[in-house]
Protein backbone atom coordinates (compact mmCIF):
# COMPACT_ATOMS: atom_id res chain seq x y z
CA UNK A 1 6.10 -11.08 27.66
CA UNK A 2 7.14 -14.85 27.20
CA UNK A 3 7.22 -16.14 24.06
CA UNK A 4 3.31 -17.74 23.56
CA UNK A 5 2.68 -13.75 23.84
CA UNK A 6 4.53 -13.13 20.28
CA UNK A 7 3.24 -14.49 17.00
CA UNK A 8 5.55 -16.34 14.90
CA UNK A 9 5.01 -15.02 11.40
CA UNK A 10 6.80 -17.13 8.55
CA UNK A 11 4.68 -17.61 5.72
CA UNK A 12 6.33 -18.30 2.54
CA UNK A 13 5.88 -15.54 0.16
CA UNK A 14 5.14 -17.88 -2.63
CA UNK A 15 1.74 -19.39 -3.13
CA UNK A 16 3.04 -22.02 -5.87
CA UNK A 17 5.77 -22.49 -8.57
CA UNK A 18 5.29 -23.42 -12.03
CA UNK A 19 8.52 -23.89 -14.14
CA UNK A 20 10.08 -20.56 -14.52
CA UNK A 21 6.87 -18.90 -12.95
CA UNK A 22 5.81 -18.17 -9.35
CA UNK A 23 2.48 -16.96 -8.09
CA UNK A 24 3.11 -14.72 -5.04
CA UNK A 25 0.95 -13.47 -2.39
CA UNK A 26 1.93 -9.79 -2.89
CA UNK A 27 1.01 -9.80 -6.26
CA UNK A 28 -2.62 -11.53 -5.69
CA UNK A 29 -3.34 -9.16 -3.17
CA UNK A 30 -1.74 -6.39 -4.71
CA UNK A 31 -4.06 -6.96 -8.39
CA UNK A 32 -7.02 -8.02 -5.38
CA UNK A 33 -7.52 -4.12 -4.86
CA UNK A 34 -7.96 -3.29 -8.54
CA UNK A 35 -10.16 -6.57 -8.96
CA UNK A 36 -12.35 -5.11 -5.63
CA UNK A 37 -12.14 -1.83 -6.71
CA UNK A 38 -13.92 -2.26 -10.00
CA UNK A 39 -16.95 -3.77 -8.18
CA UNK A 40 -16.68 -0.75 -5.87
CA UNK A 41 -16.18 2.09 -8.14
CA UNK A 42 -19.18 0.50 -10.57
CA UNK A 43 -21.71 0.97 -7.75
CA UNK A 44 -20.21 4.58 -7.25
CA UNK A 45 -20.69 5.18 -10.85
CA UNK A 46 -24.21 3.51 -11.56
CA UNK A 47 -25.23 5.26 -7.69
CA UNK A 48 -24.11 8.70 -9.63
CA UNK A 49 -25.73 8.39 -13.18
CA UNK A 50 -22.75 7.23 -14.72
CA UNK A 51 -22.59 4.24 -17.05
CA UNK A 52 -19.81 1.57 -15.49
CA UNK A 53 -18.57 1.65 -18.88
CA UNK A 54 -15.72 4.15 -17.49
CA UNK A 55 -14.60 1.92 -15.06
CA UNK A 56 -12.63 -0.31 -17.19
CA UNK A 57 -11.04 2.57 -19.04
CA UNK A 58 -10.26 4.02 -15.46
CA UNK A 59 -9.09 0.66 -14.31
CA UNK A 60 -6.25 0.67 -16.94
CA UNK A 61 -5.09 4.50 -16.17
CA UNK A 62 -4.82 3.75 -12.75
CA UNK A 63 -3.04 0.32 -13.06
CA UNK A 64 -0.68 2.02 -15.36
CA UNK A 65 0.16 5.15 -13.22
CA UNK A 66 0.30 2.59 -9.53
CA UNK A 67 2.83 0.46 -11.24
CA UNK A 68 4.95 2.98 -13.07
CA UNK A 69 4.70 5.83 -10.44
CA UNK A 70 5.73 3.43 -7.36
CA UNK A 71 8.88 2.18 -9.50
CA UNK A 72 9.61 5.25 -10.25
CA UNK A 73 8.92 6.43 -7.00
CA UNK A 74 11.80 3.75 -5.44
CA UNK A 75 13.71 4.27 -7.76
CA UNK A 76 14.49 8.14 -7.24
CA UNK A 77 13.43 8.84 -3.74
CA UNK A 78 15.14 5.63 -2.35
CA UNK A 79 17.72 3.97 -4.34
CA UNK A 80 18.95 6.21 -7.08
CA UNK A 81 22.18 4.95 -6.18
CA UNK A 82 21.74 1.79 -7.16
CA UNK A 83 20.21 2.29 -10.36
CA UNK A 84 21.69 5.42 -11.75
CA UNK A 85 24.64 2.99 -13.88
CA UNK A 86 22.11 0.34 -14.79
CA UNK A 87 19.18 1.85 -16.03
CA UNK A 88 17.89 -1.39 -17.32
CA UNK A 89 17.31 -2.38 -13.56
CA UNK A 90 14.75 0.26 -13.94
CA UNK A 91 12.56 -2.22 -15.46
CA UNK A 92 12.70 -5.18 -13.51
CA UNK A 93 10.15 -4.83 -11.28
CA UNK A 94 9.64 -8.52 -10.75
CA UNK A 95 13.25 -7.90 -8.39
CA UNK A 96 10.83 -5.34 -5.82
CA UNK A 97 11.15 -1.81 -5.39
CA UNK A 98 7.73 -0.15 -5.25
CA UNK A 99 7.26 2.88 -3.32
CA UNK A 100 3.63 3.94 -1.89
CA UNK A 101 4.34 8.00 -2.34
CA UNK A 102 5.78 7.57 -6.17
CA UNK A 103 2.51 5.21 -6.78
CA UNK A 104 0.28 8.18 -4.95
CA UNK A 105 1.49 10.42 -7.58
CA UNK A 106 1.37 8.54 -10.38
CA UNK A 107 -2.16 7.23 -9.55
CA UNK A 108 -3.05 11.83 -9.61
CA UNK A 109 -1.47 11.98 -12.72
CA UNK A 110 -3.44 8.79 -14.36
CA UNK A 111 -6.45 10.44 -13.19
CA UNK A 112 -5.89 13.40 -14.58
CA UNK A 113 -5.28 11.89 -17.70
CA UNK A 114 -8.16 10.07 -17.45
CA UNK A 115 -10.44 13.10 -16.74
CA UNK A 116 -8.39 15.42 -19.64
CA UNK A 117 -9.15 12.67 -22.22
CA UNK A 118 -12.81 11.84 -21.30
CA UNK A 119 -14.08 14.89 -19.73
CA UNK A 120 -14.21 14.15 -16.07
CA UNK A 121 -13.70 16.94 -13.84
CA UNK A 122 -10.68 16.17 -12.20
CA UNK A 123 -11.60 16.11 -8.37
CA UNK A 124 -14.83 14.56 -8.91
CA UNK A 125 -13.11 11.77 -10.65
CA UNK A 126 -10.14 12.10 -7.18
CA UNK A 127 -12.98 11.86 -4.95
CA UNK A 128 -14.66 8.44 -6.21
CA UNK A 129 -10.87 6.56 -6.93
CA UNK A 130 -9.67 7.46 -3.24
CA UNK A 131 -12.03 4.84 -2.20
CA UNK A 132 -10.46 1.92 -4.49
CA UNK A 133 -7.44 3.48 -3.44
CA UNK A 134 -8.07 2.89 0.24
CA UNK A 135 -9.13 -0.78 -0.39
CA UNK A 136 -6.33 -1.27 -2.03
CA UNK A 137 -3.80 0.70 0.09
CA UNK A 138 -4.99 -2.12 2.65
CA UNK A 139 -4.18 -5.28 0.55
CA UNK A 140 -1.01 -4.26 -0.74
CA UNK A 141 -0.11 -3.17 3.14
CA UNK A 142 -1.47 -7.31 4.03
CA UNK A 143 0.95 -7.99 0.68
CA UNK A 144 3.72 -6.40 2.61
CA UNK A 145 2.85 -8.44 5.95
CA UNK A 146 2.99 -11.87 3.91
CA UNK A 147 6.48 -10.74 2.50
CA UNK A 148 7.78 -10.27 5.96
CA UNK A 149 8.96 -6.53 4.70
CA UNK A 150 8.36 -3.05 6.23
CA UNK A 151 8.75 -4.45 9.83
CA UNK A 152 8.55 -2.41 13.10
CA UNK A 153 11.07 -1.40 15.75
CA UNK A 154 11.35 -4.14 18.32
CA UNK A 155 8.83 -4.09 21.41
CA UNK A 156 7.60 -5.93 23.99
CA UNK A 157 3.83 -5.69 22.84
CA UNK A 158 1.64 -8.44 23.43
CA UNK A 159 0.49 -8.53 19.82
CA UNK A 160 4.41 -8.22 18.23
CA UNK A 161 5.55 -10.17 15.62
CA UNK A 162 8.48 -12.31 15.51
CA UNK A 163 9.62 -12.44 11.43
CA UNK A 164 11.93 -15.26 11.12
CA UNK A 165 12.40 -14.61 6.87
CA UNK A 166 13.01 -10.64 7.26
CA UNK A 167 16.91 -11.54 7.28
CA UNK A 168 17.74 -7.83 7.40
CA UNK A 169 16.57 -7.09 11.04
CA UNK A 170 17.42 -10.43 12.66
CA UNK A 171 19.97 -9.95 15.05
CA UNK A 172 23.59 -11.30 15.50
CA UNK A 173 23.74 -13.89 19.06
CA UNK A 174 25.55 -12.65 21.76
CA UNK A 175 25.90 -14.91 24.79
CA UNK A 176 26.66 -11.90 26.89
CA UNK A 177 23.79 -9.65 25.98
CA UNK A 178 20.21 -10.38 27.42
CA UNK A 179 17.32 -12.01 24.51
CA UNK A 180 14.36 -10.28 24.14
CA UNK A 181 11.35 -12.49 25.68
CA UNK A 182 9.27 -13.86 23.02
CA UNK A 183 12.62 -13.93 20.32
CA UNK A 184 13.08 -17.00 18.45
CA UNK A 185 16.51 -18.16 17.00
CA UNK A 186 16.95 -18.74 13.22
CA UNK A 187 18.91 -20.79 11.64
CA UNK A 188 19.06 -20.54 7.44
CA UNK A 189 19.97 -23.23 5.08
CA UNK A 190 19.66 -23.82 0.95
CA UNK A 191 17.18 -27.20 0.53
CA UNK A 192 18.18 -29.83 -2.59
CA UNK A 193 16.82 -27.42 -5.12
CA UNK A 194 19.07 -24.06 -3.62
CA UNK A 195 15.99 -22.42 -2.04
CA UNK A 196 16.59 -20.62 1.06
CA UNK A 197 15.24 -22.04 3.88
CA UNK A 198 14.34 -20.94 7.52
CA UNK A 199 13.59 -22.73 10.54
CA UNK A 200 12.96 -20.73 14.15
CA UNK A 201 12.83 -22.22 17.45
CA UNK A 202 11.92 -20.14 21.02
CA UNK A 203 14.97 -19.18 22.73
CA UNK A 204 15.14 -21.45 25.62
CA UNK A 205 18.31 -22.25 27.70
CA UNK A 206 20.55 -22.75 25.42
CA UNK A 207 21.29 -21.54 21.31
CA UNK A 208 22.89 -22.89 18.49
CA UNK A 209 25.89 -21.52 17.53
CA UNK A 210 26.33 -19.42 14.53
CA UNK A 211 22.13 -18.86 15.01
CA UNK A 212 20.52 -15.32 14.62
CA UNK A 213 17.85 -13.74 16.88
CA UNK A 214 14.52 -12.32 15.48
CA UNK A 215 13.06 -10.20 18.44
CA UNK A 216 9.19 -9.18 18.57
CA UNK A 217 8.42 -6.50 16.41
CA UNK A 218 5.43 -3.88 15.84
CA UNK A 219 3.52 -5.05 12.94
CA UNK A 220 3.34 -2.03 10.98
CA UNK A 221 1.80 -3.24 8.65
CA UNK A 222 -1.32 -4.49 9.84
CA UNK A 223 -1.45 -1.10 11.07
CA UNK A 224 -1.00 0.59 7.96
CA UNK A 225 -3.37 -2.24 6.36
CA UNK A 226 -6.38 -1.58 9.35
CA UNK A 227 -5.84 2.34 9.03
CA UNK A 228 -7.30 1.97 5.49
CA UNK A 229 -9.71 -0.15 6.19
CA UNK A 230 -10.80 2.81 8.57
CA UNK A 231 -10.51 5.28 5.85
CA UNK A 232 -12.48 3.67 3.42
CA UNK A 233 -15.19 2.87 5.95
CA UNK A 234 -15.42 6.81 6.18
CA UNK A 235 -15.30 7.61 3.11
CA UNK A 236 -17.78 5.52 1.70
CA UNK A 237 -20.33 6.67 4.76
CA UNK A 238 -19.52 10.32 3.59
CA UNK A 239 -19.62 9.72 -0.29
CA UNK A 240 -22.99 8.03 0.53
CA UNK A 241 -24.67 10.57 2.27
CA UNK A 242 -24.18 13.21 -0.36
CA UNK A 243 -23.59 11.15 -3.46
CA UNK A 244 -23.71 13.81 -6.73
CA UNK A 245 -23.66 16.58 -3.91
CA UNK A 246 -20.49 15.35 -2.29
CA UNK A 247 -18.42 19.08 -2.28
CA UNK A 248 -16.19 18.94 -4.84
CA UNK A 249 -12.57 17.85 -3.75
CA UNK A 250 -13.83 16.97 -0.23
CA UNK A 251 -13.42 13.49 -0.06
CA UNK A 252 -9.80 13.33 -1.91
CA UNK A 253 -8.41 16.26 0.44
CA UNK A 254 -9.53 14.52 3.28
CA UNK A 255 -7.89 10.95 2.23
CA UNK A 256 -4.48 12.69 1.53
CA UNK A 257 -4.67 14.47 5.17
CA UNK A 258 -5.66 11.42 7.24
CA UNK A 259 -2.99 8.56 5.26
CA UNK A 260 -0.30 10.78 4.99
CA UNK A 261 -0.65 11.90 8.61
CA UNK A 262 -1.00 8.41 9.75
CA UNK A 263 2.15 7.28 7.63
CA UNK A 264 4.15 10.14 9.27
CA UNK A 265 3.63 8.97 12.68
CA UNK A 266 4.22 5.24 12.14
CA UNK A 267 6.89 5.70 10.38
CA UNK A 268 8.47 6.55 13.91
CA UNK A 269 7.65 2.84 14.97
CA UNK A 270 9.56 1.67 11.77
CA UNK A 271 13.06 0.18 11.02
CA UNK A 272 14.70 2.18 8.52
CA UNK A 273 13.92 1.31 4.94
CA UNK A 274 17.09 2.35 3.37
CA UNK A 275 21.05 2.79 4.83
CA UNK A 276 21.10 6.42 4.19
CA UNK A 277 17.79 6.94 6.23
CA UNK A 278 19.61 5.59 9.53
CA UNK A 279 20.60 8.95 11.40
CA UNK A 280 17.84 10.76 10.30
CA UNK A 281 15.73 12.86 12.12
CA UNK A 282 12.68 11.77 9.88
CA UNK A 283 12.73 9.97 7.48
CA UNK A 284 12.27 9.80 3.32
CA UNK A 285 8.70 8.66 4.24
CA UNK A 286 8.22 11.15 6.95
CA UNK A 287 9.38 13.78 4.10
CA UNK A 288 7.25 12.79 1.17
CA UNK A 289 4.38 12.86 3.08
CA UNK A 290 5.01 16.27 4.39
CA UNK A 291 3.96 18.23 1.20
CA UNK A 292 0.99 15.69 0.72
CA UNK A 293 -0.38 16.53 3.90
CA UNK A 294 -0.25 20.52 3.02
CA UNK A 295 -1.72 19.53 -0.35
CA UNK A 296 -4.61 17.87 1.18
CA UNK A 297 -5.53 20.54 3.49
CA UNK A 298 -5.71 23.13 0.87
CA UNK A 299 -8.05 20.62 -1.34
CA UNK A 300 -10.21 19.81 1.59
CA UNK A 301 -9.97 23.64 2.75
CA UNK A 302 -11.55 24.51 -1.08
CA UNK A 303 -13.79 21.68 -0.98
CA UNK A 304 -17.23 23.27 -2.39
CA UNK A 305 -16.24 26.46 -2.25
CA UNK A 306 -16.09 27.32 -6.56
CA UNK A 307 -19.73 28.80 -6.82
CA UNK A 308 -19.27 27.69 -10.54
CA UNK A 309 -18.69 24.13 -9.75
CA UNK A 310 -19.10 22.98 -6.05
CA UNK A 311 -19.52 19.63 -6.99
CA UNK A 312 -18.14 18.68 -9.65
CA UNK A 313 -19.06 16.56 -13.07
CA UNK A 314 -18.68 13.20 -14.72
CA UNK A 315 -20.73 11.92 -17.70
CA UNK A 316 -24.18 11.08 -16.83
CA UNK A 317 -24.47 9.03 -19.44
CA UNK A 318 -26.48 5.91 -17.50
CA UNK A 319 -29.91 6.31 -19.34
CA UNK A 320 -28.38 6.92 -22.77
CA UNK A 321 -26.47 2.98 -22.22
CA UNK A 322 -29.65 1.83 -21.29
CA UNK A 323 -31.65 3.72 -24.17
CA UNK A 324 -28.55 2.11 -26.54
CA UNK A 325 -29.03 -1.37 -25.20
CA UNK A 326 -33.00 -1.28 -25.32
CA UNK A 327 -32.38 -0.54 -29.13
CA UNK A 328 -30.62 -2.82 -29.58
CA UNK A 329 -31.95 -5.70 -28.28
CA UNK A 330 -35.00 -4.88 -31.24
């Protein structure tokens, strides 16, 4: 592979800067899903009976449970280590630290809030949000990509990545160890105002001293990103078959199984997120999803199967907002 067959990828992270504020593109795409996901879930809803009303209140429960569950999530499963003497770190979440497994639970406890306080069956409600979820899952995942975070292992891959900014993975120069074809050398520098700046050039002939190496690299997250634009595309053709008679718990089991599965086995094509993951066997991702995976299968093994309540019930409260509208436009 020479280097036209690896894609430079060195987008800055910030869209624009305003004083002491910065628009970024995780956090457009990353509020994206929820924006998307209203339009989505409203159709769902309206499709179903039930007024789009709930979808704001949803919207808020699930915002709330994403945000604190995936701090919460890095913070204990990741980097307790780091935060255990200064709590207050806890809440700066503007520094990063969001965890996909921690934000997975919180978003199953927000729902079941949601469904306690509003009567919602629980899994009914699960079964509609997955799909939001999956949308989302791949915007944050594109979020990632435009951070130049979560990389992949090195390879030789025609469609690798080359990730000049991820200053964690690039590599120390060694004139007496062969350069990956398609690496680039990177030099870093602070401009007038004390940003950090990058600039990569190929590796030809000869490299600047004191330069680093970033080698091709899986892009894991475009695979993470298209997986749930896969799921979502099944999901959706499933919920639409069956709508009110999707079997209740059927689509939710069946989104846990297939992302957590999938995140187990690229996690293998992954550099380690954390220093006390290097030397593992599997790992902390490969372990959270574990459980979620055995979780899943029971849901989607009970799918339907409660004679009582196979499918499920939400509000179907659609005609009485229209009746209430019709009376009072009088």
């Amino acid at each position: 592979m020479s280097f036209l067959s690896a894609i430079l990828w060195s987008p800055d992270p910030d869209i624009v800067n305003i004083g002491p504020l910065t628009l970024r593109w995780y956090g457009l795409l990353f509020m994206s899903g929820f924006v998307v996901g209203t339009f989505i879930l409203s159709h769902v809803y309206k499709s179903e009976r039930t007024s789009p009303r709930w979808v704001d209140v949803i919207t808020i429960y699930v915002l709330l449970g994403t945000v604190l569950g995936a701090r919460l999530g890095h913070v204990f499963f990741y980097d307790w280590a780091s935060y255990k003497d200064q709590p207050l770190e806890i809440l700066k979440i503007w520094h990063g630290g969001l965890a996909s497994h921690g934000a997975t639970i919180g978003i199953i406890f927000a729902v079941w809030l949601f469904s306690r306080n509003n009567k919602f069956d629980v899994l009914w409600t699960l079964d509609r949000i997955v799909l939001v979820v999956a949308v989302g899952g791949a915007l944050i995942r594109m979020g990632n990509l435009m951070n130049s975070e979560i990389v992949g292992q090195p390879t030789d891959k025609p469609w690798a990545f080359v990730f000049p900014r991820d200053a964690e993975h690039l590599q120390p120069y060694s004139p007496d160890q062969p350069v990956p074809a398609g690496s680039y050398q990177v030099q870093r520098f602070k401009d007038a105002d004390g940003n950090i700046k990058v600039d990569a050039q190929p590796v030809s002939t000869s490299v600047t001293p004191g330069s680093e190496i970033a080698v091709p690299r899986h892009p894991t997250q475009i695979y993470e990103s298209l997986f749930c634009v896969f799921l979502f595309v099944l999901l959706y053709s499933m919920w639409n078959r069956t709508k009110e008679r999707t079997p209740r718990g059927q689509l939710f089991g069946l989104f846990v199984i297939l992302l957590f599965s999938f995140r187990f086995l690229v996690e293998f094509l992954k550099e380690d997120q954390v220093a006390f993951e290097r030397g593992m066997t599997l790992n902390m991702g490969q372990w959270l999803s574990i459980p979620l995976v055995f979780i899943g299968l029971y849901v989607f093994w009970r799918a339907g199967k409660n004679p009582n309540n196979p499918y499920g019930y939400a509000p179907r409260d659609l005609g009485q907002e229209d009746a209430k509208e019709a009376i009072t436009s009088r």
